[in-house]
Protein backbone atom coordinates (compact mmCIF):
# COMPACT_ATOMS: atom_id res chain seq x y z
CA UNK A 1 -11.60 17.30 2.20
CA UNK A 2 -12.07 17.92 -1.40
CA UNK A 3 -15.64 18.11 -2.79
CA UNK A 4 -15.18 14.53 -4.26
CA UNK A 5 -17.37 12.13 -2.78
CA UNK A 6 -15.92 9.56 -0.53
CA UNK A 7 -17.88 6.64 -3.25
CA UNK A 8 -18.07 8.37 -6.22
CA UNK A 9 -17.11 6.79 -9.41
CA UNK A 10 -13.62 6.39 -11.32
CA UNK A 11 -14.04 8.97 -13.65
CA UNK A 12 -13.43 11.37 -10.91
CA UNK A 13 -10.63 14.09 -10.85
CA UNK A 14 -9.03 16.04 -8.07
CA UNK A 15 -7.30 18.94 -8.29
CA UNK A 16 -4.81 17.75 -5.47
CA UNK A 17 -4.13 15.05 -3.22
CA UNK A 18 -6.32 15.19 -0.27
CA UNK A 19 -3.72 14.43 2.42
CA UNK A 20 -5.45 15.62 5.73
CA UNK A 21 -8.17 12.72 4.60
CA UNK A 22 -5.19 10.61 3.50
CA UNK A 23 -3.55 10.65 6.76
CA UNK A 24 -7.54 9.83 8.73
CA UNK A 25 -7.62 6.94 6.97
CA UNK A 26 -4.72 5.90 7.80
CA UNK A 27 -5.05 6.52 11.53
CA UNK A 28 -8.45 4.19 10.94
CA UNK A 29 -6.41 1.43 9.65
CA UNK A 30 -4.11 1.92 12.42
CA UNK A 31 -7.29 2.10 14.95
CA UNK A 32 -7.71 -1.56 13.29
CA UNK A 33 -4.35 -3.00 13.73
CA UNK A 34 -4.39 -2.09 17.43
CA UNK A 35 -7.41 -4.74 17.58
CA UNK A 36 -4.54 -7.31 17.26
CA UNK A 37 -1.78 -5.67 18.92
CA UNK A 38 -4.09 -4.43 22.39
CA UNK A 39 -4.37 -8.27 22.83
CA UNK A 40 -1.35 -8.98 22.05
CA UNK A 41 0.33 -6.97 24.47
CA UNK A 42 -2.05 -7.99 27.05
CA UNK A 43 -1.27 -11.46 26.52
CA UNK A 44 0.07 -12.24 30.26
CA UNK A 45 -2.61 -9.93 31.64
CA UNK A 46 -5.37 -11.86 30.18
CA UNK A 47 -4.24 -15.04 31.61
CA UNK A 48 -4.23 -13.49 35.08
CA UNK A 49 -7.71 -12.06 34.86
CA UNK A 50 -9.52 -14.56 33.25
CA UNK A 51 -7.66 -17.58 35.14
CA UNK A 52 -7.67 -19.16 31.80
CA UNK A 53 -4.83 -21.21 29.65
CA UNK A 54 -2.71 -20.45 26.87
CA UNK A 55 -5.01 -21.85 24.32
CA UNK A 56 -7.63 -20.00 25.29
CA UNK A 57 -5.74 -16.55 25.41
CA UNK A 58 -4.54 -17.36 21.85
CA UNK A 59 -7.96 -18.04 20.89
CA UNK A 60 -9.26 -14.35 21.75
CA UNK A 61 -6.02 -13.30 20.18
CA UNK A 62 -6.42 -15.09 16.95
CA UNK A 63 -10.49 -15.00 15.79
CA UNK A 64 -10.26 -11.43 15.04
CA UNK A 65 -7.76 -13.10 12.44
CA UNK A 66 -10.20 -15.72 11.38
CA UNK A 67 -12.83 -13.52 10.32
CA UNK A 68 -10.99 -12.02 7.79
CA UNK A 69 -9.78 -15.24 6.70
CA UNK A 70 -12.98 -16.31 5.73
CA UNK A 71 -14.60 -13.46 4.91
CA UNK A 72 -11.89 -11.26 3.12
CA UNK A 73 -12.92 -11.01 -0.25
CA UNK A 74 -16.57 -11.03 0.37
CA UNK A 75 -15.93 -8.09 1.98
CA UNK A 76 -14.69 -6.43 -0.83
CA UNK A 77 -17.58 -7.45 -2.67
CA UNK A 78 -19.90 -5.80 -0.12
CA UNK A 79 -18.44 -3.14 0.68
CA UNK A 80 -18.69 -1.70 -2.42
CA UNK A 81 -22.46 -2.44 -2.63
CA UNK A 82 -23.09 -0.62 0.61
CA UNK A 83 -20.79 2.27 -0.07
CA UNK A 84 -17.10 2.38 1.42
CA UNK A 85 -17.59 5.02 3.66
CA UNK A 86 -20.72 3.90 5.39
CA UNK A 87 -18.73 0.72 5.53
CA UNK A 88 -15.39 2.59 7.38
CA UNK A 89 -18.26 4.52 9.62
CA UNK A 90 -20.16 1.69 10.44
CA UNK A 91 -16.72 -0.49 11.08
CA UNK A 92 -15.44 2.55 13.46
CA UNK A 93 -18.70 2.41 15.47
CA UNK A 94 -18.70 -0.94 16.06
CA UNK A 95 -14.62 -1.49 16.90
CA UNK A 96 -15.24 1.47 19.40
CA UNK A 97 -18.29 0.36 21.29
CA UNK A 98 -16.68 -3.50 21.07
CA UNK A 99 -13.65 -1.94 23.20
CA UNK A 100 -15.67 -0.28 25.78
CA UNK A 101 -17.64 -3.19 26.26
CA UNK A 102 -14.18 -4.60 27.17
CA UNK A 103 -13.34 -2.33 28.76
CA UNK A 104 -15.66 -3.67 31.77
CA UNK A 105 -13.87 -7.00 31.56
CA UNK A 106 -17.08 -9.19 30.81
CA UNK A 107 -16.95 -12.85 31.10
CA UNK A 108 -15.09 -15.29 29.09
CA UNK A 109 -17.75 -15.78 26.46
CA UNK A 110 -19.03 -12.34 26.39
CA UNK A 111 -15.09 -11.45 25.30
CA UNK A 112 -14.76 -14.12 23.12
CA UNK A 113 -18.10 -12.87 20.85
CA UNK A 114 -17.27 -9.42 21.56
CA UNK A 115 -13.71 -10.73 19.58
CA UNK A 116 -15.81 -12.45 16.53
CA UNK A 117 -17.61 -9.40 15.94
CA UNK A 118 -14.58 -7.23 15.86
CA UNK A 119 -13.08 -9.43 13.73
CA UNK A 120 -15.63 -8.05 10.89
CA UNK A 121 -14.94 -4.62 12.15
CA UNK A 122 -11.23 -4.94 11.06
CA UNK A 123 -12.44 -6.22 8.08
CA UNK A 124 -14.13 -3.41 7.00
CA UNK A 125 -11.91 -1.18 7.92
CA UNK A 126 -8.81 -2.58 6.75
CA UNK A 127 -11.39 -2.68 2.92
CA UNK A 128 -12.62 0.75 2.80
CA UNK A 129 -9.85 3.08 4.40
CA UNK A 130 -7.32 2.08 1.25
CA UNK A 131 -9.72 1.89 -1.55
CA UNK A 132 -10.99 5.63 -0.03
CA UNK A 133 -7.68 6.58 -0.01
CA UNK A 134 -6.97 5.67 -3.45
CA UNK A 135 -10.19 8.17 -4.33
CA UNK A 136 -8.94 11.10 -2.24
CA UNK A 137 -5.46 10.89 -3.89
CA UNK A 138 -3.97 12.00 -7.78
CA UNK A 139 -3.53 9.04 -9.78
CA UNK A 140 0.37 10.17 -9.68
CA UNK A 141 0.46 9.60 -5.65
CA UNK A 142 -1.67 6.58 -5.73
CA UNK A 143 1.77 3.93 -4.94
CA UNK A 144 3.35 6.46 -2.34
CA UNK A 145 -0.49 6.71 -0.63
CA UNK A 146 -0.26 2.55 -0.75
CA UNK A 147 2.99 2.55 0.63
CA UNK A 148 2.04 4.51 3.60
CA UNK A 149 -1.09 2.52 4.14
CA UNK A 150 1.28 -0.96 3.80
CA UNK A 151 3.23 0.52 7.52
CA UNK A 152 -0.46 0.56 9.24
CA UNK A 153 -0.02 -2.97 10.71
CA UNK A 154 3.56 -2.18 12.42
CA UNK A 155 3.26 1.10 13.21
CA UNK A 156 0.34 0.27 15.21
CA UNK A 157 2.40 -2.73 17.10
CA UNK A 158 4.94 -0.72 17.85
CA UNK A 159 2.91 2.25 19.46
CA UNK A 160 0.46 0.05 21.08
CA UNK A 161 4.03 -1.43 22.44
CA UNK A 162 5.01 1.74 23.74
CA UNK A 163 2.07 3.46 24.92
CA UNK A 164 -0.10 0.04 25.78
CA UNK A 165 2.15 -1.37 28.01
CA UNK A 166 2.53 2.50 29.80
CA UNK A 167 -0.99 2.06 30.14
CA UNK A 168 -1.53 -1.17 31.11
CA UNK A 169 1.20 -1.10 33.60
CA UNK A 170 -1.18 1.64 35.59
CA UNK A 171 -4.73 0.63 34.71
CA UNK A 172 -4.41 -2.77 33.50
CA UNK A 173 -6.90 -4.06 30.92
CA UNK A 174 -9.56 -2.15 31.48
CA UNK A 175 -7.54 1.34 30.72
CA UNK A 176 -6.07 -0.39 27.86
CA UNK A 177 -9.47 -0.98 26.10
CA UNK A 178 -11.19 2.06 27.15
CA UNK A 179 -8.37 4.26 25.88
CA UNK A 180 -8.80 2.23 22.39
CA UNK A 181 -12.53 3.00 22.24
CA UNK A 182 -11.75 6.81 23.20
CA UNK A 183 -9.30 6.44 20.04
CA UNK A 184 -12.23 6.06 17.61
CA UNK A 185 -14.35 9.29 18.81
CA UNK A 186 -12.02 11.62 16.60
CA UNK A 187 -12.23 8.93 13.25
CA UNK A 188 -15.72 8.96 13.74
CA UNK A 189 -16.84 12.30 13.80
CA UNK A 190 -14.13 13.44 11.03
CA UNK A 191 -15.72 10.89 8.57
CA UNK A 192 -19.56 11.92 9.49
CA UNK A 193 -18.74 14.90 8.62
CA UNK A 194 -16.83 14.91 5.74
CA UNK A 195 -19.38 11.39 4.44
CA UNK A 196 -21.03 12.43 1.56
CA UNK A 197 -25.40 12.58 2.07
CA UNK A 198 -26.01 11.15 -1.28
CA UNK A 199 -24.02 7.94 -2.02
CA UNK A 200 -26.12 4.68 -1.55
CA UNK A 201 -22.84 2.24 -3.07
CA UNK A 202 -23.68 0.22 -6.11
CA UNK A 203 -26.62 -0.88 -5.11
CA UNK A 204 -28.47 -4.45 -6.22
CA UNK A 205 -28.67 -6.09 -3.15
CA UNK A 206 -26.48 -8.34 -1.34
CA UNK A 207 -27.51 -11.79 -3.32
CA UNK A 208 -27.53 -15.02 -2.38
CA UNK A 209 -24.49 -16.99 -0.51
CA UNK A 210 -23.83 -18.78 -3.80
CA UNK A 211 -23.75 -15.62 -5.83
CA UNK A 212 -21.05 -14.41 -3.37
CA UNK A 213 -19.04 -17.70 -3.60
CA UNK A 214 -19.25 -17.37 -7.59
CA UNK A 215 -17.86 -13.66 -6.86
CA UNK A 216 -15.16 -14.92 -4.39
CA UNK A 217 -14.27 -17.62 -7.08
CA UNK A 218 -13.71 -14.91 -10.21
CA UNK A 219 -11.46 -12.55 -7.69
CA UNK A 220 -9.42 -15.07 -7.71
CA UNK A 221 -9.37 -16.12 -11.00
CA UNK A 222 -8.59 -12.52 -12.01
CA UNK A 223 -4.97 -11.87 -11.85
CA UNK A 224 -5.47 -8.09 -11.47
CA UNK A 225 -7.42 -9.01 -8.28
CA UNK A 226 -5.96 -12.25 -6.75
CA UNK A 227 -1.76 -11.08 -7.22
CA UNK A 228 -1.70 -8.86 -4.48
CA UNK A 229 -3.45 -10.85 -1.98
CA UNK A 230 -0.91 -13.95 -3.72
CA UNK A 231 2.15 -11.86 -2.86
CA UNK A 232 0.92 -10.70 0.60
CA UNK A 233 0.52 -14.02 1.13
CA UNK A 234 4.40 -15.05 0.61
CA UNK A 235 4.93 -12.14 2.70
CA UNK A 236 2.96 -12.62 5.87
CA UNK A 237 4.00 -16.20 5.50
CA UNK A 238 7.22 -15.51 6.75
CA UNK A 239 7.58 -12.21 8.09
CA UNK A 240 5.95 -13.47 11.96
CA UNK A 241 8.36 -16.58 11.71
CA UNK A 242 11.37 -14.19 10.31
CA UNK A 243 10.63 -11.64 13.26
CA UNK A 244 9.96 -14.24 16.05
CA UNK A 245 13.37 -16.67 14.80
CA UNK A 246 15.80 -14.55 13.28
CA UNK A 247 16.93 -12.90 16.47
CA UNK A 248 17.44 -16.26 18.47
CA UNK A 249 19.24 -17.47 16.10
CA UNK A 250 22.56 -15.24 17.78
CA UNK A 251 23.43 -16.75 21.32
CA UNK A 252 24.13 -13.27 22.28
CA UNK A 253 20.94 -12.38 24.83
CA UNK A 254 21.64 -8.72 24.46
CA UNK A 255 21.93 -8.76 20.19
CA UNK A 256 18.52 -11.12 20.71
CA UNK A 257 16.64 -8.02 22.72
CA UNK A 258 18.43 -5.67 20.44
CA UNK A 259 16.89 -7.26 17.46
CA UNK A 260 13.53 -7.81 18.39
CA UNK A 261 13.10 -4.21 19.20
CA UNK A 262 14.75 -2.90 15.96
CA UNK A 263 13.75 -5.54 13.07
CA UNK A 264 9.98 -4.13 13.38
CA UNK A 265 11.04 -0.40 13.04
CA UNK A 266 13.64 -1.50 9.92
CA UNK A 267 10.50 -3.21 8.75
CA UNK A 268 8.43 -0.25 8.86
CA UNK A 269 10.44 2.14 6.98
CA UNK A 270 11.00 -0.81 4.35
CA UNK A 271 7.51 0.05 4.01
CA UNK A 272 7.33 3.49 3.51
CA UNK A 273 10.81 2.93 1.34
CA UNK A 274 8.53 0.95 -1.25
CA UNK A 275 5.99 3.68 -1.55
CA UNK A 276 8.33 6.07 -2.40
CA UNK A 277 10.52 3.87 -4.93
CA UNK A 278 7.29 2.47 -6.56
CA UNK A 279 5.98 6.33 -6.67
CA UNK A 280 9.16 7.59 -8.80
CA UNK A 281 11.47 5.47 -9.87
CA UNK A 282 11.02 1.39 -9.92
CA UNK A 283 7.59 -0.32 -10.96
CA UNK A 284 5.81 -2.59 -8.31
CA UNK A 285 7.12 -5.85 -10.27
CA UNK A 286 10.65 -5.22 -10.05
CA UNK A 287 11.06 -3.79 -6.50
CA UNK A 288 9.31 -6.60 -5.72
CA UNK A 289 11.43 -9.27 -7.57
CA UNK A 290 14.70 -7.57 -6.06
CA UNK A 291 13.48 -7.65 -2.59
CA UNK A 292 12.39 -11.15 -2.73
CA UNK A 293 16.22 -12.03 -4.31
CA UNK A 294 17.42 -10.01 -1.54
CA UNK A 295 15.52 -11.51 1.08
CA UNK A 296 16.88 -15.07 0.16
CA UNK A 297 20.48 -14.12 0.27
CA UNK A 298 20.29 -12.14 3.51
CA UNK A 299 18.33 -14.71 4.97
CA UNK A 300 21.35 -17.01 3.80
CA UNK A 301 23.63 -14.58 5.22
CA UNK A 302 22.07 -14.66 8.94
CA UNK A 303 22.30 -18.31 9.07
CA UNK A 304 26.04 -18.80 8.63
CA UNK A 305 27.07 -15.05 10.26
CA UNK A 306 25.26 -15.80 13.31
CA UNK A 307 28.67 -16.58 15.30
CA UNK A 308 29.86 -12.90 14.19
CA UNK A 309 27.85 -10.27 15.77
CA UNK A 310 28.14 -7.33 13.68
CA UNK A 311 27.17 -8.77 10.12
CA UNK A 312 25.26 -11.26 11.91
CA UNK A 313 22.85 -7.83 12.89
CA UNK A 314 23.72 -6.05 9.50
CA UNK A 315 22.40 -8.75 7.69
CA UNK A 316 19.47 -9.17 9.66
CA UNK A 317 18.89 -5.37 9.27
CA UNK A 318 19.07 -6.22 5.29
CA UNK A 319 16.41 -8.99 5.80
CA UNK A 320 13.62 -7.10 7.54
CA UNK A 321 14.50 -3.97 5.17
CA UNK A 322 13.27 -5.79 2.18
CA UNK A 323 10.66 -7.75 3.90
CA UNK A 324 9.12 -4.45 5.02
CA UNK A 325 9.59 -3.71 0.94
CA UNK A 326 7.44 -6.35 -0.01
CA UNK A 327 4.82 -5.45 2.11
CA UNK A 328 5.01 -2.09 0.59
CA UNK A 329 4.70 -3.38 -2.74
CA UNK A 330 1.95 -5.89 -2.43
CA UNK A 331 -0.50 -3.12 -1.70
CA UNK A 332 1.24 -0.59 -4.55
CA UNK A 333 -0.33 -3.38 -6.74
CA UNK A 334 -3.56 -2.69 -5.76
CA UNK A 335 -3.29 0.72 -7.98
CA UNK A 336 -0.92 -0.45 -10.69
CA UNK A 337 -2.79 -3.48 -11.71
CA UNK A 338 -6.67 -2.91 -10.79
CA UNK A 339 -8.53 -1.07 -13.71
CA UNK A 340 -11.76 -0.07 -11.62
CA UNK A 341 -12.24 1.13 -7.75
CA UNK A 342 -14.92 -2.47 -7.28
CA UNK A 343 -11.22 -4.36 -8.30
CA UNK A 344 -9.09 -2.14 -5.86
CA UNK A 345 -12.13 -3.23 -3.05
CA UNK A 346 -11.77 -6.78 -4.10
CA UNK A 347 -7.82 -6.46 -4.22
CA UNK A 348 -8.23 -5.57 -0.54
CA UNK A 349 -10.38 -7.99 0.05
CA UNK A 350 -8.16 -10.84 -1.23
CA UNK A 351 -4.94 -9.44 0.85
CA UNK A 352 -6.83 -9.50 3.65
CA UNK A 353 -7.94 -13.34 3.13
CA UNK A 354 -4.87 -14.62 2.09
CA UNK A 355 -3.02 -12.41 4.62
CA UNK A 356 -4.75 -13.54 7.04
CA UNK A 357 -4.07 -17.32 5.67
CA UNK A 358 0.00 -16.92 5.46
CA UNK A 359 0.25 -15.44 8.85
CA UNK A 360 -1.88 -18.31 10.30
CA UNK A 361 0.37 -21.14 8.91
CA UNK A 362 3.53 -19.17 8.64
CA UNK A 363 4.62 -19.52 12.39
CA UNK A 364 3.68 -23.65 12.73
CA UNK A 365 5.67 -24.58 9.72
CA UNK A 366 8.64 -22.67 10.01
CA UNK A 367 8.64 -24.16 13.79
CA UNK A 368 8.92 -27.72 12.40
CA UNK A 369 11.41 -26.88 9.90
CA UNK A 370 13.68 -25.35 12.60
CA UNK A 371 12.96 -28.38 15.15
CA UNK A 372 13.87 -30.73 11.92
CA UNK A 373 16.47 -28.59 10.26
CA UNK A 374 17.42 -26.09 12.24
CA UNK A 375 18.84 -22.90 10.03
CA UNK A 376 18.51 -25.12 6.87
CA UNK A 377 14.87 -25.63 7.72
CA UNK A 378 14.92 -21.88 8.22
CA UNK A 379 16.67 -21.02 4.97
CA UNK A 380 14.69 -23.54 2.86
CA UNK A 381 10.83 -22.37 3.96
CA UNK A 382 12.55 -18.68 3.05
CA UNK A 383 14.25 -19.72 -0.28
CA UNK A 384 11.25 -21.71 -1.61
CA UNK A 385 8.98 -18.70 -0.85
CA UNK A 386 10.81 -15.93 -2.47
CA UNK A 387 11.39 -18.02 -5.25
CA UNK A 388 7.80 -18.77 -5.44
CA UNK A 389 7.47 -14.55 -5.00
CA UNK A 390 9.60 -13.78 -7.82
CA UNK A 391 8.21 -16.26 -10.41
CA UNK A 392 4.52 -14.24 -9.69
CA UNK A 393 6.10 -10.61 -10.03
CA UNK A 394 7.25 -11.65 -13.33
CA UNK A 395 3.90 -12.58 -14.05
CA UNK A 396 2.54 -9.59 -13.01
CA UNK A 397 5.04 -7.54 -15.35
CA UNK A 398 3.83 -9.53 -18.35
CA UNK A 399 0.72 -9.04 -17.46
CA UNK A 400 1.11 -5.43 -17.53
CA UNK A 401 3.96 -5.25 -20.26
């Protein structure tokens, strides 16, 4: 690690790109993302051990979610007031020691808590590993750093897929949760060493509840804080109903277990694609205006080539390309629009809430458009949202040109 200080101001220069912290941080947002996906993947599991419904599987599945939710921005605000890496440290800590107390299978209750209070380890994490990553990179790498952070989510799905179900398969819950906790003993001890002894964050105390609202309030009337969380939440609003519908929308069983195997990959590299476009050749604004356009018209395409296999998969292909795109993007705005690192923490903050907002009312209401209109219901929800997506990235070009 560089001698920059993990919370040290924006007047800061480095000499070079710090990737070997780059790449921790991005392994602790990944350590976050697998508090979703080790539940996930343990869905069936759960049910068996804890003799308990659907409701109340989805439940310990979900509040990690809801924290964030409410909390998001206020995060952002805090974090930077106790100091982003005491924040990722303290976040680390917590996630770990939550998963090996789950790791003894408590009762329902006990899990369900255990759940709350990870919910506002994510948070933290998911607050301070980009804006630290922003610090520990040139301002020249700062969209292909955002890009790679933007994959976090489904690379962490996809190896929690592979690995978890390995593991769970052989040791069943309780190997799944303690080998999560044993993931956080290598993030920890990197970051205490490498934490700087001196930084305290901003400082001024944490305020009242009202002065946070007021805060919460102006993040969102700032449009160099509230776009990206406003264009994550198009995003997340359809990519979990686009993943879970797309592929049984073909009556072929084999192209439907094709597809929901290979859409999340394709996603992923959209992902990393946007980093790397934003980095050197298109701005944020525009990739994220064509993707949305394309989006629309390969969702279109899907619909009416579903009865012809081959396009009916290219298309799909198209779909989750671009949709992994925008989720590149939104957090390349983060560094293209915010002008100081306590808006970058608050940019975080907000994509986190309103995140956390699209991909809770995503699912339900592309379900009843389906059930009402089948692919036109599908379509339409799509349609309305990228239009909705490219009306804001031509806002946020204005507001930058």
């Amino acid at each position: 690690m560089s001698s920059v200080s993990c919370d040290t101001a924006d007047t800061r220069i480095l000499n070079q790109t710090q990737w070997l912290s780059i790449a921790f941080l991005w392994f602790a947002g990944i350590f976050a993302a697998m508090q979703f996906a080790k539940f996930s993947i343990s869905y069936e599991y759960l049910l068996t051990a804890y003799q308990i419904d659907g409701a109340s599987a989805g439940t310990l599945l979900s509040v990690v979610g809801m924290v964030g939710l409410v909390l998001g921005v206020i995060g952002g605000v805090l974090s930077g007031k106790i100091g982003y890496s005491r924040v990722l440290i303290g976040s680390l800590l917590i996630g770990g020691g939550l998963s090996l107390l789950q790791s003894t299978l408590p009762s329902y209750p006990v899990l369900l808590m255990s759940r709350f209070i990870e919910g506002a380890s994510h948070l933290g994490v998911v607050i301070a590993a980009p804006t630290l990553m922003l610090q520990q990179a040139q301002k020249k790498h700062h969209s292909l750093v955002m890009g790679i952070w933007g994959a976090f989510f489904g690379v962490a799905f996809a190896v929690t897929g592979w690995l978890g179900n390995q593991i769970l398969s052989v040791y069943g819950l309780s190997g799944l949760f303690l080998g999560h906790a044993l993931l956080s003993i290598p993030l920890i001890v990197f970051f205490v060493l490498h934490h700087p002894r001196n930084q305290n964050g901003e400082g001024g105390g944490i305020g009242s509840l009202y002065a946070l609202f007021q805060t919460t309030i102006r993040v969102y009337l700032n449009p160099r804080t509230c776009f990206p969380g406003v264009v994550f939440f198009f995003h997340t609003f359809m990519f979990v109903a686009l993943l879970t519908f797309i592929p049984r929308t073909s009556a072929n069983e084999e192209i439907r277990s094709l597809l929901f195997v290979v859409l999340p990959l394709v996603s992923i590299l959209g992902t990393f694609l946007a980093g790397a476009l934003t980095q050197y050749s298109l701005k944020a604004p525009v990739l994220l205006f064509v993707a949305y356009v394309a989006i629309a018209l390969a969702t279109f395409s899907t619909i009416k080539l579903q009865h012809q296999e081959f396009y009916f998969v290219a298309a799909a292909v198209v779909l989750m390309l671009f949709s992994g795109m925008v989720q590149g993007a939104s957090f390349t705005l983060i560094p293209y629009l915010s002008q100081t690192e306590s808006e970058r923490a608050m940019g975080n903050g907000a994509i986190a809430q309103l995140g956390n907002l699209g991909a809770t009312i995503g699912p339900p209401v592309f379900a009843y458009a389906i059930d009402a209109f089948e692919g036109n219901g599908l379509f339409g929800i799509t349609a309305a949202l990228c239009v909705a997506g490219c009306i804001t990235a031509v806002f946020i070009w204005r507001l930058r040109d």
